[in-house]
C-alpha atoms as a PDB file:
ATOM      1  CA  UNK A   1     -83.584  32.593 -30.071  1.00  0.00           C
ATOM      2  CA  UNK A   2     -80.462  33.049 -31.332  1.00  0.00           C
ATOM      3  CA  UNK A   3     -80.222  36.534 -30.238  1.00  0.00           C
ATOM      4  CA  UNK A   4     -80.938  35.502 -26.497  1.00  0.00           C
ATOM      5  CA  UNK A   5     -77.963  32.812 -26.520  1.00  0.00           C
ATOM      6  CA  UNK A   6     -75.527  35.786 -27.276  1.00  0.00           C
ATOM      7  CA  UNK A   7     -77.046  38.054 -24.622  1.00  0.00           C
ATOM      8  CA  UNK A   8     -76.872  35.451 -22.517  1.00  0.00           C
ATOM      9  CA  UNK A   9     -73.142  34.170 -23.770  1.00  0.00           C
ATOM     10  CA  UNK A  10     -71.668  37.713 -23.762  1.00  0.00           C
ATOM     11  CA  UNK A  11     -73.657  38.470 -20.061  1.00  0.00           C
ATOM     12  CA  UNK A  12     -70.977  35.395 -18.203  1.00  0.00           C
ATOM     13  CA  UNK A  13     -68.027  36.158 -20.290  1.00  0.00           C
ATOM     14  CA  UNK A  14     -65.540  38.016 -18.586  1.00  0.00           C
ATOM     15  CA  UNK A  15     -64.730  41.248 -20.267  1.00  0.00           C
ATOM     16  CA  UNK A  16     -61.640  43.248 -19.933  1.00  0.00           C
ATOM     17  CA  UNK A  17     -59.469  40.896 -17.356  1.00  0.00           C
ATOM     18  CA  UNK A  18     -56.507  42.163 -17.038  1.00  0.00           C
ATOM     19  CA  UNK A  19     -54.766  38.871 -18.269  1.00  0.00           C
ATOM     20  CA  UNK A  20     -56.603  39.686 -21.521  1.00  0.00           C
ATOM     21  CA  UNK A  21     -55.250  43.284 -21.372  1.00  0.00           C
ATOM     22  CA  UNK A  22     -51.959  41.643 -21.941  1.00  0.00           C
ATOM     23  CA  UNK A  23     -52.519  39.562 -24.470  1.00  0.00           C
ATOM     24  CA  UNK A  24     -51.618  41.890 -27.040  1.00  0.00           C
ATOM     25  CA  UNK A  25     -48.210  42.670 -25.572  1.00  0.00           C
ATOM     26  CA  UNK A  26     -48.176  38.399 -25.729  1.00  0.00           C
ATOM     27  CA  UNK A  27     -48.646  38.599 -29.330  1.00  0.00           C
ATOM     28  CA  UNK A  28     -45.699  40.915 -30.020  1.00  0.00           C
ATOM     29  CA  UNK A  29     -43.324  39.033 -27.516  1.00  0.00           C
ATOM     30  CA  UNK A  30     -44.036  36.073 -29.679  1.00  0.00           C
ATOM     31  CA  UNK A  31     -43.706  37.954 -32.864  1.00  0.00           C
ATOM     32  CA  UNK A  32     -40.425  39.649 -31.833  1.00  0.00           C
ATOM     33  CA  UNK A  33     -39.076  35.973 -31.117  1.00  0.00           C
ATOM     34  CA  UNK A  34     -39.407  35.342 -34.882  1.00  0.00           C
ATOM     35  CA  UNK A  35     -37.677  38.363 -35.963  1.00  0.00           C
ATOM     36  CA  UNK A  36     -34.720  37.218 -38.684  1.00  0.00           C
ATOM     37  CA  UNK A  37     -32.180  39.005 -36.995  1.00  0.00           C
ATOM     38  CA  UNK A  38     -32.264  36.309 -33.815  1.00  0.00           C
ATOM     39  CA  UNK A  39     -31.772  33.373 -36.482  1.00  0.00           C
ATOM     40  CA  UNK A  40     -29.703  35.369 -39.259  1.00  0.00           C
ATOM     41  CA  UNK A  41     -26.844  37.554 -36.865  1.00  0.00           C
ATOM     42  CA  UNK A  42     -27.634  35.452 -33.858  1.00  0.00           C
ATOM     43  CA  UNK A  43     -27.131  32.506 -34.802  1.00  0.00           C
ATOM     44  CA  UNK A  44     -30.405  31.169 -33.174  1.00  0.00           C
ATOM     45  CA  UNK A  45     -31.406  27.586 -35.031  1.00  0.00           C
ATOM     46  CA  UNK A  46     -34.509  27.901 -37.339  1.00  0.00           C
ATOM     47  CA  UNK A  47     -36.009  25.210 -35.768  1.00  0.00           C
ATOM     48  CA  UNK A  48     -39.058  24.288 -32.956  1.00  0.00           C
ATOM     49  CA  UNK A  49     -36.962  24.333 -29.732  1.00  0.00           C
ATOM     50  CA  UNK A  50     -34.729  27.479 -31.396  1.00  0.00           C
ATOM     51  CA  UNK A  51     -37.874  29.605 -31.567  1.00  0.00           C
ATOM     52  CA  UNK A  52     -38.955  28.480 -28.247  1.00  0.00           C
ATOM     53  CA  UNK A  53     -35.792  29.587 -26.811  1.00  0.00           C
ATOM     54  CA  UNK A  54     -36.247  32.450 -28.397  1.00  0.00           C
ATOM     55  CA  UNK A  55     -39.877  32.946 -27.468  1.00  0.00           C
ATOM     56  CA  UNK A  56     -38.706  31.911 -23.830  1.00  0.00           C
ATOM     57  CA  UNK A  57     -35.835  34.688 -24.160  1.00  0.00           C
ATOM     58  CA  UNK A  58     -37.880  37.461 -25.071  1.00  0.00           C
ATOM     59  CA  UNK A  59     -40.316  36.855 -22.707  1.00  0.00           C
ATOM     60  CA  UNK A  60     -37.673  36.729 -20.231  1.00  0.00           C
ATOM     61  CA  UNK A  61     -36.345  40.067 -21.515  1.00  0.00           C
ATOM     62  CA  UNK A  62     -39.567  41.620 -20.680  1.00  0.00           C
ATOM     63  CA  UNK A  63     -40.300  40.168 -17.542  1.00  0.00           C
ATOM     64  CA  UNK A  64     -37.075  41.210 -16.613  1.00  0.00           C
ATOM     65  CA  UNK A  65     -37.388  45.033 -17.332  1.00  0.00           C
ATOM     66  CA  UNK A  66     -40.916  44.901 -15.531  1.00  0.00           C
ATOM     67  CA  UNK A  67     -39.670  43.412 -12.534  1.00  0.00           C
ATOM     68  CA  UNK A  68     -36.676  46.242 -12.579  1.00  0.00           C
ATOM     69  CA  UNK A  69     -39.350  48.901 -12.843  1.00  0.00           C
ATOM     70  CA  UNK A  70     -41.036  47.629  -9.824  1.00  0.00           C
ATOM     71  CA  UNK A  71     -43.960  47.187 -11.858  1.00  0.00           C
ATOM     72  CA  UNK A  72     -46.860  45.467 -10.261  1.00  0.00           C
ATOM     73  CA  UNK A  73     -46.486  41.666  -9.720  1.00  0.00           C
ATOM     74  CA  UNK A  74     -49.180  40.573 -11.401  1.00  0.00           C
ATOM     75  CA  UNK A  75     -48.477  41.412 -15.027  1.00  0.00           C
ATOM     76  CA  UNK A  76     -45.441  38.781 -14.963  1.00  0.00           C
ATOM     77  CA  UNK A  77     -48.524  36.279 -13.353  1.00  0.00           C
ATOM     78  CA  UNK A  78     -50.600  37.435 -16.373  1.00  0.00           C
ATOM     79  CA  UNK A  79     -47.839  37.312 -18.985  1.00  0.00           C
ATOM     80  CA  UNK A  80     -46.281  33.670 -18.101  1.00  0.00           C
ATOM     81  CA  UNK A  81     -49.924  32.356 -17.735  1.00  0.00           C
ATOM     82  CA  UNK A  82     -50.538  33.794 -21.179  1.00  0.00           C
ATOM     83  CA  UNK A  83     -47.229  31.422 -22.390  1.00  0.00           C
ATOM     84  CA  UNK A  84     -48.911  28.633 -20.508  1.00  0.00           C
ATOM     85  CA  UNK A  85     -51.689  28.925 -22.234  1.00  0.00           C
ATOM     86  CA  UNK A  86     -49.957  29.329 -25.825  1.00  0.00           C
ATOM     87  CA  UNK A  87     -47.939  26.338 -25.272  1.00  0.00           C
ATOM     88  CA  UNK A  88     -50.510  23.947 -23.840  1.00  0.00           C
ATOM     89  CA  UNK A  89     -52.489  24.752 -27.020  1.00  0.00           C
ATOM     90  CA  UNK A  90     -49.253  23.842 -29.264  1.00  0.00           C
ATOM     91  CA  UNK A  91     -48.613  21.042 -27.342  1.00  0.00           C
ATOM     92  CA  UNK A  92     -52.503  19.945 -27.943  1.00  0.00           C
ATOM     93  CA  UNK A  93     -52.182  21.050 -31.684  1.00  0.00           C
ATOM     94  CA  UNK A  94     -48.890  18.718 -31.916  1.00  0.00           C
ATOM     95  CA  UNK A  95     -50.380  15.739 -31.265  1.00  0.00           C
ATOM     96  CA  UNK A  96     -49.491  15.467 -27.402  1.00  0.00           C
ATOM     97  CA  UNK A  97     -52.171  13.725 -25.384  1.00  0.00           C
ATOM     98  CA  UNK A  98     -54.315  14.767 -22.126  1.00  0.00           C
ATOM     99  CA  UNK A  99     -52.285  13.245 -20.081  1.00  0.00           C
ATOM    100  CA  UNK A 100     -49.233  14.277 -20.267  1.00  0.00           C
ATOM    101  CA  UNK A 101     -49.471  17.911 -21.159  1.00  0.00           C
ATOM    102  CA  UNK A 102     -49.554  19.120 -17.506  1.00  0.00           C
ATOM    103  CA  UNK A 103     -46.480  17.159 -17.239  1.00  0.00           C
ATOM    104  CA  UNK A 104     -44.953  19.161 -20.611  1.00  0.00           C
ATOM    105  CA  UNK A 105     -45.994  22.767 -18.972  1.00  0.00           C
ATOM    106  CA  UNK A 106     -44.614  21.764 -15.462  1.00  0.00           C
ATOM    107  CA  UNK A 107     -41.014  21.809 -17.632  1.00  0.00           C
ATOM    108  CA  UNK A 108     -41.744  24.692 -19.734  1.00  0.00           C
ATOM    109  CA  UNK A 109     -42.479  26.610 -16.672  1.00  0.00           C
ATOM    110  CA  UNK A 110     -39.062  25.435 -15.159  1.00  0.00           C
ATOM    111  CA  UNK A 111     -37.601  26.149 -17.896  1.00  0.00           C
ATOM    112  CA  UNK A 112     -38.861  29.558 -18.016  1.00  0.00           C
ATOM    113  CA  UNK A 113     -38.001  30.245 -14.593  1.00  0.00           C
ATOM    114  CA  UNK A 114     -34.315  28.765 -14.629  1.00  0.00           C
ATOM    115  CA  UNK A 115     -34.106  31.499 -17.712  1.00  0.00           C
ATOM    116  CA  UNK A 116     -35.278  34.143 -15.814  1.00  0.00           C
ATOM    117  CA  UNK A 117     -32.807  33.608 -13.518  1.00  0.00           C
ATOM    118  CA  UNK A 118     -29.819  32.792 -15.629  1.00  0.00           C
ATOM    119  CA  UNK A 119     -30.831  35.828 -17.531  1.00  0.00           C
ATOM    120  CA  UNK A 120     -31.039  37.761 -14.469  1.00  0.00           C
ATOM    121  CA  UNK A 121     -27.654  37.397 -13.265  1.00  0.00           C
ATOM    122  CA  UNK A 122     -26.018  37.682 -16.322  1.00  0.00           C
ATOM    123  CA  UNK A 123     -27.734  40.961 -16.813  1.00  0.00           C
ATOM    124  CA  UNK A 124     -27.092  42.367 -13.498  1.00  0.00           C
ATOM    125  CA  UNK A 125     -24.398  45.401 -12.689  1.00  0.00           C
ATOM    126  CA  UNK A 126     -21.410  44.065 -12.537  1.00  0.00           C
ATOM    127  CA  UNK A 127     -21.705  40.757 -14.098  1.00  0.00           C
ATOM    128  CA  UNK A 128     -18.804  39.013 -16.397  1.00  0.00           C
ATOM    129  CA  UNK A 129     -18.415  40.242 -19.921  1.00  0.00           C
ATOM    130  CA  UNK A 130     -18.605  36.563 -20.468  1.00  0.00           C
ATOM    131  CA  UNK A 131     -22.057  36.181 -17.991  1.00  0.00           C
ATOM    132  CA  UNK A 132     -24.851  36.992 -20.639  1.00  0.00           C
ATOM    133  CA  UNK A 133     -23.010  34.390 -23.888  1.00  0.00           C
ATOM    134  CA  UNK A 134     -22.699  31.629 -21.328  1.00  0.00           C
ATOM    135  CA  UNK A 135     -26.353  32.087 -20.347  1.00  0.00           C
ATOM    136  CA  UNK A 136     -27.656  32.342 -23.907  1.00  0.00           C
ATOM    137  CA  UNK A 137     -25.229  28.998 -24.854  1.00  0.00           C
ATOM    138  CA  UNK A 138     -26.873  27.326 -22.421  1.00  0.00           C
ATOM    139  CA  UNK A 139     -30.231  27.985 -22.741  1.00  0.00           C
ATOM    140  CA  UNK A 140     -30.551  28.495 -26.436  1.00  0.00           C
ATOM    141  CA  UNK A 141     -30.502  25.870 -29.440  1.00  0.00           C
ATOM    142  CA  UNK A 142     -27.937  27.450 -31.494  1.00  0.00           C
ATOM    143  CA  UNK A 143     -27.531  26.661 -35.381  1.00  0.00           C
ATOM    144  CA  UNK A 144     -24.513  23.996 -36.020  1.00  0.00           C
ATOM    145  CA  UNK A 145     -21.077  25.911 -36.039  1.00  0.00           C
ATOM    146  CA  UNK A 146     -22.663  29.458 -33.902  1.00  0.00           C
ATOM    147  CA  UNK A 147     -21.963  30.143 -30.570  1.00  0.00           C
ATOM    148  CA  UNK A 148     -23.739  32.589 -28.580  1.00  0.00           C
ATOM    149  CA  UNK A 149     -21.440  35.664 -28.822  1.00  0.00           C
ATOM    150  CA  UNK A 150     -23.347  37.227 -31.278  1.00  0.00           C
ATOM    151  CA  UNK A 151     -26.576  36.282 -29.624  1.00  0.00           C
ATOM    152  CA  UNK A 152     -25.437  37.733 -26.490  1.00  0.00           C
ATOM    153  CA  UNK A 153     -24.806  40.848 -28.132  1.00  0.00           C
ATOM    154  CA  UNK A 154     -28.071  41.371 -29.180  1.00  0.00           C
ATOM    155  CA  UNK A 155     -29.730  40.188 -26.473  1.00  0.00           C
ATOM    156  CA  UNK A 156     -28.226  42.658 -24.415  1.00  0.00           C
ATOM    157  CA  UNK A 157     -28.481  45.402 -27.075  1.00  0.00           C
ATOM    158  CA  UNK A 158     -32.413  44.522 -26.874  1.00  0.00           C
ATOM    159  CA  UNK A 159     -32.482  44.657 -23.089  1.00  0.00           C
ATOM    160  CA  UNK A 160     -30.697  48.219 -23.340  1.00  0.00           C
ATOM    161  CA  UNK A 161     -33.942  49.627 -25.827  1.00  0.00           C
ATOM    162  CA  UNK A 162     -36.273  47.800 -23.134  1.00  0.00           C
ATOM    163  CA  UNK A 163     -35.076  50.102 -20.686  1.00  0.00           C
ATOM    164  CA  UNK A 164     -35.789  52.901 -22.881  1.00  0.00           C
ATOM    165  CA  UNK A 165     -39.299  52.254 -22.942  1.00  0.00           C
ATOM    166  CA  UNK A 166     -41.760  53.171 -20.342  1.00  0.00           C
ATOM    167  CA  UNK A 167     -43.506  50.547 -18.828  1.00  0.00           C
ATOM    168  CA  UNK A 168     -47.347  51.607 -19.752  1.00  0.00           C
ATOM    169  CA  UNK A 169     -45.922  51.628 -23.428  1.00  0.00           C
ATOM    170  CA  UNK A 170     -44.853  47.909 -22.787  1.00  0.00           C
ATOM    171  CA  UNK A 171     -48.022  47.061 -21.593  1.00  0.00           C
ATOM    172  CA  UNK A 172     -49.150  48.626 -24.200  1.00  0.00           C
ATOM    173  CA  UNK A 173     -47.317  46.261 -26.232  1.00  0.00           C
ATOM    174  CA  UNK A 174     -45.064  48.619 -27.850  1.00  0.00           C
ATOM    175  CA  UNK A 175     -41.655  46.655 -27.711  1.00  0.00           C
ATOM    176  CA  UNK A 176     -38.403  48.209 -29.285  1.00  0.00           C
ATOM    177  CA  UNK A 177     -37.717  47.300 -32.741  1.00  0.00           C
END
């Protein structure tokens, strides 16, 4: 019997989505937001809304280098569900109720795409020196004393590898170091 209930159970469960073929590159987004080096050099705070900034950050990073590349639409759809999904879970897991989670994502999602933006511009040809430190000490919880200088450098240090990397090796989850 039990046999039948996983022929039957694997039968309606969708295999190989492409969402799911992201998931991995998710996972490394997530672990490159919790690298030292943003906390230590950048002066990121070691805190819940620091690493979400950073998760937010890196995330943005990518989505930014796949949008440059033209690459197809729908792995940004598939990577910022896959954050909706991660943070609807944490918000679940930290005690936040039914009710107001949609409510919770609606922000995150704004917040992710006020990022992408602000990240955008500062990142474009010809923006100010100044453009991409502004951006990060706005949108980034920094530790007491740190501004973003140091956090712009490496977030624009990181964006520079990005480019290095082809795009099937990002989708392939294979982010610089």
């Amino acid at each position: 019997m039990s046999t039948r209930r996983s022929s039957l159970g694997s039968l309606f469960r969708p295999r190989g989505t492409p969402r799911e073929a992201l998931r991995p590159l998710w996972h490394r987004i997530v672990a490159t937001s919790r690298e030292p080096r943003w906390y230590v050099a950048g002066g990121v705070a070691d805190n819940v809304p620091g690493r979400f900034d950073m998760i937010v950050a890196m995330l943005t990073l990518v989505l930014l280098r796949l949008e440059r590349a033209d690459a197809a639409p729908e792995h940004g759809v598939h990577l910022t569900e896959l954050f909706v999904e991660d943070m609807d879970r944490q918000l679940r897991e930290t005690g936040v109720g039914d009710l107001v989670v949609g409510k919770h994502i609606g922000r995150l999602v704004a917040v992710l795409g006020g990022r992408l933006g602000a990240y955008r511009d500062a990142l474009a040809p010809g923006a100010p020196p100044t453009a991409l430190a502004e951006a990060a000490a706005r949108n980034t919880t920094l530790a007491p004393g740190r501004d973003a200088t140091a956090l712009a450098g490496l977030l624009r240090d990181y964006d520079v590898s990005l480019e290095r990397v082809a795009v099937p090796a990002i989708l392939a989850s294979e982010l610089p170091a």
